[in-house]
PDB file of N, CA and C in Angstrom:
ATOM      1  N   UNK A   1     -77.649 -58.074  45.068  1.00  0.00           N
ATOM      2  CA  UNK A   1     -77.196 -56.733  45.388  1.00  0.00           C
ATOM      3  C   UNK A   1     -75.681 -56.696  45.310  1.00  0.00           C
ATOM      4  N   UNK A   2     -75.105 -55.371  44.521  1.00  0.00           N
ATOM      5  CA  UNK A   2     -73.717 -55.298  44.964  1.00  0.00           C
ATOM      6  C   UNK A   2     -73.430 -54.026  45.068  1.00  0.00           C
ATOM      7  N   UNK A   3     -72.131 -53.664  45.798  1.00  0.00           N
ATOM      8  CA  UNK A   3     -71.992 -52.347  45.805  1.00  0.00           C
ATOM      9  C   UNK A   3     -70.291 -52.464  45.490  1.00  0.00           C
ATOM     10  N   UNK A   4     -69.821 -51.239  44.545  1.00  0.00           N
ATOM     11  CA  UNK A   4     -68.466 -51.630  43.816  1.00  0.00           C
ATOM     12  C   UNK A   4     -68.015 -49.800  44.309  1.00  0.00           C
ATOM     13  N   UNK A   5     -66.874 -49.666  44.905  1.00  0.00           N
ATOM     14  CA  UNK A   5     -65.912 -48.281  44.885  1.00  0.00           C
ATOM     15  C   UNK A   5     -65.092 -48.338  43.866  1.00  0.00           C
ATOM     16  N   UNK A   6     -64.908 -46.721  43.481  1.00  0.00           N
ATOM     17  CA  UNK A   6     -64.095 -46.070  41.877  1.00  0.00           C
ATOM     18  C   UNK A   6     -63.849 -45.313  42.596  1.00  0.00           C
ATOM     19  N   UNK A   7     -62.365 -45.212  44.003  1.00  0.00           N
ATOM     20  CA  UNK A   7     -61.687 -43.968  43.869  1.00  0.00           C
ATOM     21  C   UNK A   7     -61.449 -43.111  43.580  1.00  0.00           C
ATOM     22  N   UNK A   8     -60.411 -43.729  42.518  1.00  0.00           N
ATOM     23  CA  UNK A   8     -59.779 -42.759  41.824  1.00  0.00           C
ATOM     24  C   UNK A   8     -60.640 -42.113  40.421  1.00  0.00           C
ATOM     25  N   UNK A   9     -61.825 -42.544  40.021  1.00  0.00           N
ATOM     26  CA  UNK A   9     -63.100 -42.052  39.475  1.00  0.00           C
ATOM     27  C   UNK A   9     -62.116 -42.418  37.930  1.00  0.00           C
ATOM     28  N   UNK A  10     -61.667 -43.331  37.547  1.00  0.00           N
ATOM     29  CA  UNK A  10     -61.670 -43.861  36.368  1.00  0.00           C
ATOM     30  C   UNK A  10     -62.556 -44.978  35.839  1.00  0.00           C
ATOM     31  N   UNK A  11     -63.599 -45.505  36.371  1.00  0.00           N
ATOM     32  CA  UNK A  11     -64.293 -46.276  36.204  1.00  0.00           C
ATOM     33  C   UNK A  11     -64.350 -48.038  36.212  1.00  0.00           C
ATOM     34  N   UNK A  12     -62.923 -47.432  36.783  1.00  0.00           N
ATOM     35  CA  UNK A  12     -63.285 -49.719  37.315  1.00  0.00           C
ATOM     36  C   UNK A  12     -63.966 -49.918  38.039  1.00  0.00           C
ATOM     37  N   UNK A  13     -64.181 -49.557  39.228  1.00  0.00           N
ATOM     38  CA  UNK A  13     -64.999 -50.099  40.766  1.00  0.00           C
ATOM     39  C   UNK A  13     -64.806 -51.172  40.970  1.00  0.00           C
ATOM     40  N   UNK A  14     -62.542 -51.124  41.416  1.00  0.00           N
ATOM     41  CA  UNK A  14     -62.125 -52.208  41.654  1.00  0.00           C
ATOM     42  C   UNK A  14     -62.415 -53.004  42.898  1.00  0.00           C
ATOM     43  N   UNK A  15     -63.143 -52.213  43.816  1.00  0.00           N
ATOM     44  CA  UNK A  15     -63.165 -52.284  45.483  1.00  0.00           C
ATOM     45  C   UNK A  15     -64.552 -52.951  45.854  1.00  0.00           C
ATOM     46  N   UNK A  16     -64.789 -54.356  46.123  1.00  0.00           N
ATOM     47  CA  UNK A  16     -66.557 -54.342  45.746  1.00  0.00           C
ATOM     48  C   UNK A  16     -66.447 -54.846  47.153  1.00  0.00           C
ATOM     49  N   UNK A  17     -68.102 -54.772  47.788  1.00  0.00           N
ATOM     50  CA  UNK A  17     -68.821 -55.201  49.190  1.00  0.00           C
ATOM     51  C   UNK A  17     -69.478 -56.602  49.113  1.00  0.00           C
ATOM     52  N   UNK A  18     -69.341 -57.841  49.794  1.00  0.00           N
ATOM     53  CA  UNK A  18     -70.207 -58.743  50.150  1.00  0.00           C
ATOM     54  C   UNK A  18     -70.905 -58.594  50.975  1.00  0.00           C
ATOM     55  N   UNK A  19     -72.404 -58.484  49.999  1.00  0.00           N
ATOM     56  CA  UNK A  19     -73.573 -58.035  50.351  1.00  0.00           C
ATOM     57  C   UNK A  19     -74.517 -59.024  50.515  1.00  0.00           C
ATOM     58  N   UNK A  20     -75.589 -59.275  51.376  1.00  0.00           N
ATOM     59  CA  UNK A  20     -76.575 -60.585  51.670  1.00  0.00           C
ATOM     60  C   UNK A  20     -77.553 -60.489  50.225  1.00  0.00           C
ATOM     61  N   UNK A  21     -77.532 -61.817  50.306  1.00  0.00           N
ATOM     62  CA  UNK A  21     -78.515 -62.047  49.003  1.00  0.00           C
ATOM     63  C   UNK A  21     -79.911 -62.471  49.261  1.00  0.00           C
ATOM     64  N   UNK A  22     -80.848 -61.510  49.480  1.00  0.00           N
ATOM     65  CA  UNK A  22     -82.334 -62.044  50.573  1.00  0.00           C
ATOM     66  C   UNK A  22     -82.971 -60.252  50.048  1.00  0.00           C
ATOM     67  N   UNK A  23     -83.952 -60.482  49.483  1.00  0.00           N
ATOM     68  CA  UNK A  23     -84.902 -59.454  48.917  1.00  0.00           C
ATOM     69  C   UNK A  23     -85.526 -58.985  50.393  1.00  0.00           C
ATOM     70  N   UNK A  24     -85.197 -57.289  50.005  1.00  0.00           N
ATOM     71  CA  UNK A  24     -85.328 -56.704  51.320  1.00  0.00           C
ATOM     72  C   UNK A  24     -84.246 -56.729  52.365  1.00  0.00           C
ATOM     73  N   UNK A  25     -83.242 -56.792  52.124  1.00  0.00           N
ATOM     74  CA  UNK A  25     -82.186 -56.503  52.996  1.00  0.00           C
ATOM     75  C   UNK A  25     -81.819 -54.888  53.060  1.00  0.00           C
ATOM     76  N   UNK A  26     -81.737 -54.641  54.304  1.00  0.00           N
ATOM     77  CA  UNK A  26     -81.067 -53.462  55.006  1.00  0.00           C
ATOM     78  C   UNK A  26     -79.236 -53.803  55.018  1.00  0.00           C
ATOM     79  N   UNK A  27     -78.865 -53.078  54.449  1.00  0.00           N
ATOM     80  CA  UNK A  27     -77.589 -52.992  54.509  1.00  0.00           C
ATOM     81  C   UNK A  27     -77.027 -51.664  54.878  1.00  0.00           C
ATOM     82  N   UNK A  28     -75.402 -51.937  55.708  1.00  0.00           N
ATOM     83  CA  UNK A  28     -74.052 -50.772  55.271  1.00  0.00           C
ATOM     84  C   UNK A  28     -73.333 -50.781  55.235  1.00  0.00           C
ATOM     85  N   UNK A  29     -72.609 -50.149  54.293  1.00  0.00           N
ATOM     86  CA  UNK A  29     -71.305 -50.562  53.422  1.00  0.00           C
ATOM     87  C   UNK A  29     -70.051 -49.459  53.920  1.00  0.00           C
ATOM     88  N   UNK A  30     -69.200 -49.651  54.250  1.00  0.00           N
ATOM     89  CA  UNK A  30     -67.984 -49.161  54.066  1.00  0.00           C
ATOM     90  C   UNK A  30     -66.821 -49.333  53.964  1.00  0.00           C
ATOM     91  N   UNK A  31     -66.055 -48.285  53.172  1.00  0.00           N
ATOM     92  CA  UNK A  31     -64.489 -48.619  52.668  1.00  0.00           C
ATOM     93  C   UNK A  31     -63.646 -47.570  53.189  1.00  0.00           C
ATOM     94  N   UNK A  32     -62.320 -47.689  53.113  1.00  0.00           N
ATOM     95  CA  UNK A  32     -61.427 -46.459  52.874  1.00  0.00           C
ATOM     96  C   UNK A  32     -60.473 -46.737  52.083  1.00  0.00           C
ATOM     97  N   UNK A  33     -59.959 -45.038  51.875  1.00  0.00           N
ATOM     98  CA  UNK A  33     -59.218 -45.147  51.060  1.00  0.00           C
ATOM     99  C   UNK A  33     -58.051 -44.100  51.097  1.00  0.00           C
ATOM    100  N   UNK A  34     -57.008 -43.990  50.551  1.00  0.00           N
ATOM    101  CA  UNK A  34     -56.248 -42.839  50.770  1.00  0.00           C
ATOM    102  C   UNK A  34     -55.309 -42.529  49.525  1.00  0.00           C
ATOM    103  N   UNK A  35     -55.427 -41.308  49.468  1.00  0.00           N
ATOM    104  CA  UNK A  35     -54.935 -41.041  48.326  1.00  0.00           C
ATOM    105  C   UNK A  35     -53.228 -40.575  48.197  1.00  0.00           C
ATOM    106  N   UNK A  36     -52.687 -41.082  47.226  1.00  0.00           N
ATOM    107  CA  UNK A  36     -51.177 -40.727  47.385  1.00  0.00           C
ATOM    108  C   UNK A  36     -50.599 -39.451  46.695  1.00  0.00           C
ATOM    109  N   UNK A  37     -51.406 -38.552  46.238  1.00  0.00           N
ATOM    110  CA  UNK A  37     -50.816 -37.513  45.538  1.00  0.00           C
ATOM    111  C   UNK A  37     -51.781 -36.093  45.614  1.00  0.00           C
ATOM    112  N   UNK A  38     -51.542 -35.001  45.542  1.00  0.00           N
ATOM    113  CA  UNK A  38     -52.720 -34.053  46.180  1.00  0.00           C
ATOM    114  C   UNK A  38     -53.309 -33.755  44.443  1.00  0.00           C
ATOM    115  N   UNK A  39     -54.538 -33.553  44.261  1.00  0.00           N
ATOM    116  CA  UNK A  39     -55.357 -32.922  43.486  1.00  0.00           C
ATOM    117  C   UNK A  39     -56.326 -33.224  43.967  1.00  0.00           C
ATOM    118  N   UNK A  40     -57.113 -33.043  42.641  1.00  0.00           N
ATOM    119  CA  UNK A  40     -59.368 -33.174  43.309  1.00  0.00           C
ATOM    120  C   UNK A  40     -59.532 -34.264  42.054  1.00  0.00           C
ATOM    121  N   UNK A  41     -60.620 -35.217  43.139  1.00  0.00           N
ATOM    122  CA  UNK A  41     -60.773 -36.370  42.826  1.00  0.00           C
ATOM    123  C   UNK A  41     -62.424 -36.810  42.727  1.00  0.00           C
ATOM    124  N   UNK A  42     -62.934 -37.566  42.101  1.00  0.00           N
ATOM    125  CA  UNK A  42     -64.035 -37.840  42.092  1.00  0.00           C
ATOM    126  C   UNK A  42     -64.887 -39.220  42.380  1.00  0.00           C
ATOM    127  N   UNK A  43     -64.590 -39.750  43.777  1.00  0.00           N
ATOM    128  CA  UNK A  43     -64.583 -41.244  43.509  1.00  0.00           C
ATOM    129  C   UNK A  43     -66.317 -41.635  43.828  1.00  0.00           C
ATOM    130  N   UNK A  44     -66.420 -42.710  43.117  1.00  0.00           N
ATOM    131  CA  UNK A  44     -68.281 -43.129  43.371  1.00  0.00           C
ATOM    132  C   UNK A  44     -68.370 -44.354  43.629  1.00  0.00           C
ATOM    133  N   UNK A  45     -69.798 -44.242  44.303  1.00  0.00           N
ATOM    134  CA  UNK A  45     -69.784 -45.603  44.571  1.00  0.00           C
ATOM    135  C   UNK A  45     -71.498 -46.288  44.117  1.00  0.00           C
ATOM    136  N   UNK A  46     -71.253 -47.605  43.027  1.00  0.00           N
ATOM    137  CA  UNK A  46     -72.171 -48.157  42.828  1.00  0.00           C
ATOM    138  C   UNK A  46     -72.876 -48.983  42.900  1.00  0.00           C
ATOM    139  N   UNK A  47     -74.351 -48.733  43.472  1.00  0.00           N
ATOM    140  CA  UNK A  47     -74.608 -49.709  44.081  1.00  0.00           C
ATOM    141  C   UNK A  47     -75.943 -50.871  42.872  1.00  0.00           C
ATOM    142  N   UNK A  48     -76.276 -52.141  42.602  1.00  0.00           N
ATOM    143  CA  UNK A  48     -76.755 -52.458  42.089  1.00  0.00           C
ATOM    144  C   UNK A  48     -77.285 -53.177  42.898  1.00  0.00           C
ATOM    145  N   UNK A  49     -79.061 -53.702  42.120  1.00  0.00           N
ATOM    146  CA  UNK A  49     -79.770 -53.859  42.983  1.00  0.00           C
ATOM    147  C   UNK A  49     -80.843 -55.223  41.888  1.00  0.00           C
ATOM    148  N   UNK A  50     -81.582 -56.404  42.123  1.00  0.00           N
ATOM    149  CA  UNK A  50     -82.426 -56.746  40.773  1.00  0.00           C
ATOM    150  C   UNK A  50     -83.913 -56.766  41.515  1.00  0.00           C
ATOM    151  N   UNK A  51     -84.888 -56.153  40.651  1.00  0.00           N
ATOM    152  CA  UNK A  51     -85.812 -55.850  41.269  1.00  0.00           C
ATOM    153  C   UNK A  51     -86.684 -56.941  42.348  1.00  0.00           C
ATOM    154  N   UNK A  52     -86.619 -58.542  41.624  1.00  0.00           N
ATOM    155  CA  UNK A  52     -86.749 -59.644  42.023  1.00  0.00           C
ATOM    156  C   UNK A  52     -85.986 -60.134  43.476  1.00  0.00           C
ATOM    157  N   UNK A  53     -85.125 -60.020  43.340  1.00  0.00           N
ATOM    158  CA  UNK A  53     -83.660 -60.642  44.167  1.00  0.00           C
ATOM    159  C   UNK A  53     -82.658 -61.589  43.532  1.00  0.00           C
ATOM    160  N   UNK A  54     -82.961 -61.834  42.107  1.00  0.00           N
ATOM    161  CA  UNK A  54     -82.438 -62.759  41.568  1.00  0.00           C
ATOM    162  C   UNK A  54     -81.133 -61.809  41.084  1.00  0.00           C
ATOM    163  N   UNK A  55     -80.319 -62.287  42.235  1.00  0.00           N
ATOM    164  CA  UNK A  55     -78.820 -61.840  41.641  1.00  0.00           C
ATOM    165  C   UNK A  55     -77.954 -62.214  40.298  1.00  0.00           C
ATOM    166  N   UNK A  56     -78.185 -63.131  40.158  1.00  0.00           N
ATOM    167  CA  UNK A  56     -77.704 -63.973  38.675  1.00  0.00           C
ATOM    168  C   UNK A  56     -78.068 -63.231  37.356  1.00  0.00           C
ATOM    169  N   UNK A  57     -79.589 -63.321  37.167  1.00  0.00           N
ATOM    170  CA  UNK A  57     -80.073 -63.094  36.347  1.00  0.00           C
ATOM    171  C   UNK A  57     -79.567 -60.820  35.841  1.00  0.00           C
ATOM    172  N   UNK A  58     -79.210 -60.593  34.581  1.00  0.00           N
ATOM    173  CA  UNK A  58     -78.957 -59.631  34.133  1.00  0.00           C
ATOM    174  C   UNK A  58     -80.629 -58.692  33.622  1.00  0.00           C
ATOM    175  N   UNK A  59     -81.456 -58.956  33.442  1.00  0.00           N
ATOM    176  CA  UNK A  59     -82.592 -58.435  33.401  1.00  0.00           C
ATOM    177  C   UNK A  59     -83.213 -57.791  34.881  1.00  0.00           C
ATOM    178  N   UNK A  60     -83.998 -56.622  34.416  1.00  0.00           N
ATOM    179  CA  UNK A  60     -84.663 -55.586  35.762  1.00  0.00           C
ATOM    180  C   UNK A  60     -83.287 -55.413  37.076  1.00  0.00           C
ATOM    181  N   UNK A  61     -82.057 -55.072  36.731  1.00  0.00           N
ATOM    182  CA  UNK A  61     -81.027 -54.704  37.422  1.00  0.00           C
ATOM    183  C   UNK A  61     -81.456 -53.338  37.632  1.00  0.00           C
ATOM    184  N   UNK A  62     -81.248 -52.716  38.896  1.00  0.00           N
ATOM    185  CA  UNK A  62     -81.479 -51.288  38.910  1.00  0.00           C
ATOM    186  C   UNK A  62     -79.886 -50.572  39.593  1.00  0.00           C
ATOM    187  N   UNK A  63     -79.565 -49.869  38.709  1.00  0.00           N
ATOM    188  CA  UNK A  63     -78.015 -49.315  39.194  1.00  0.00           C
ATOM    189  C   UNK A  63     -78.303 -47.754  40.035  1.00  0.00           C
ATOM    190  N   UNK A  64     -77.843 -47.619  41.017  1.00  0.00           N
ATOM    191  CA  UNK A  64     -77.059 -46.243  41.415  1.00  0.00           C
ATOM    192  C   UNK A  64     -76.256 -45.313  41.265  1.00  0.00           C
ATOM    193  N   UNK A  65     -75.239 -44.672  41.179  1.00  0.00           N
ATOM    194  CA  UNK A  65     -74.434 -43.754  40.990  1.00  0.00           C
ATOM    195  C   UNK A  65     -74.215 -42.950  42.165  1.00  0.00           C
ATOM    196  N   UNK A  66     -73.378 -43.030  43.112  1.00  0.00           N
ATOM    197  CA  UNK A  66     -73.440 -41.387  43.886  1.00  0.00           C
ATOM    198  C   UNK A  66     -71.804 -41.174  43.947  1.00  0.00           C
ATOM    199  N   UNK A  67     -71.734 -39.597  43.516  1.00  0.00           N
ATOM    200  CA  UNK A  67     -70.455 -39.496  43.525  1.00  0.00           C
ATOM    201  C   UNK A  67     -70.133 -38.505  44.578  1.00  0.00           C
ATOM    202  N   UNK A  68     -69.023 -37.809  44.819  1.00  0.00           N
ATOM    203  CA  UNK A  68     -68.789 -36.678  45.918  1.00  0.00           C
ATOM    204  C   UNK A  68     -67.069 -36.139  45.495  1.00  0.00           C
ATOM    205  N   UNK A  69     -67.030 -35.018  45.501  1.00  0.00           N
ATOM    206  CA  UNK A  69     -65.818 -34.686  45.037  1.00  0.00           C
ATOM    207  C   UNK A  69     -64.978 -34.582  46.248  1.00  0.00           C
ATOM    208  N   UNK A  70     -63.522 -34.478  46.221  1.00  0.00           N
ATOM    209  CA  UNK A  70     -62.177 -34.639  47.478  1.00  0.00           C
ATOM    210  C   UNK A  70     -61.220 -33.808  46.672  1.00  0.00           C
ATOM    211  N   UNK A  71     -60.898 -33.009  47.292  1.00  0.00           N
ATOM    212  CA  UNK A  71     -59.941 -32.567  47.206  1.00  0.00           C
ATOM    213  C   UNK A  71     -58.504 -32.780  48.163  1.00  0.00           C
ATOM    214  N   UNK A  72     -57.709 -32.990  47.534  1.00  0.00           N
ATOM    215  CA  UNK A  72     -56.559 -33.226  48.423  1.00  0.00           C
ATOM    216  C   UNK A  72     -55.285 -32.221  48.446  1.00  0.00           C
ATOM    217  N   UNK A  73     -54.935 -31.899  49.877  1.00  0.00           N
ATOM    218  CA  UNK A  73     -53.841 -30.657  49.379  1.00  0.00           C
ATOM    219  C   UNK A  73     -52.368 -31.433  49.991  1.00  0.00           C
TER     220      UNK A  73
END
C-alpha cells in the first residue's frame, strides 16, 4: 500500500505516507500543507493498493485518485 500527496496538482506526489504492509490493514493518513501564493489549486491524493498484498510486485496494483479543489485568497 502507498499513499503519495500532489499539492500543488502538477503531478509528482512528492509527499508520500509509510503505510503497514499486512493485507487488510485499516489505515489514516495525514499531511499538511500551505500554500504561498493566492489562486485555486487542485491537490490529490493517491492512494495505491496490490490486490494480493504483495507490495513489490507491479501486477493487479489498484490506484485511487481523489482530488478537491482550494482556493486561496
Amino acid at each position: 500500500m502507498a499513499a503519495e500527496w500532489d499539492f500543488e496538482g502538477d503531478g509528482t506526489f512528492p509527499v508520500k505516507a509509510a503505510l503497514p504492509r499486512r493485507a487488510g490493514a485499516t489505515v489514516t493518513v495525514r499531511a499538511s500543507h500551505s500554500f504561498t501564493r493566492p489562486g485555486t489549486y487542485f491537490p490529490a491524493l493517491r492512494v495505491v493498493s496490490q490486490r494480493q498484498g504483495d507490495a513489490i510486485t507491479p501486477f493487479a496494483r489498484i490506484q485511487n485518485l481523489g482530488r478537491v479543489r482550494v482556493v486561496v485568497e
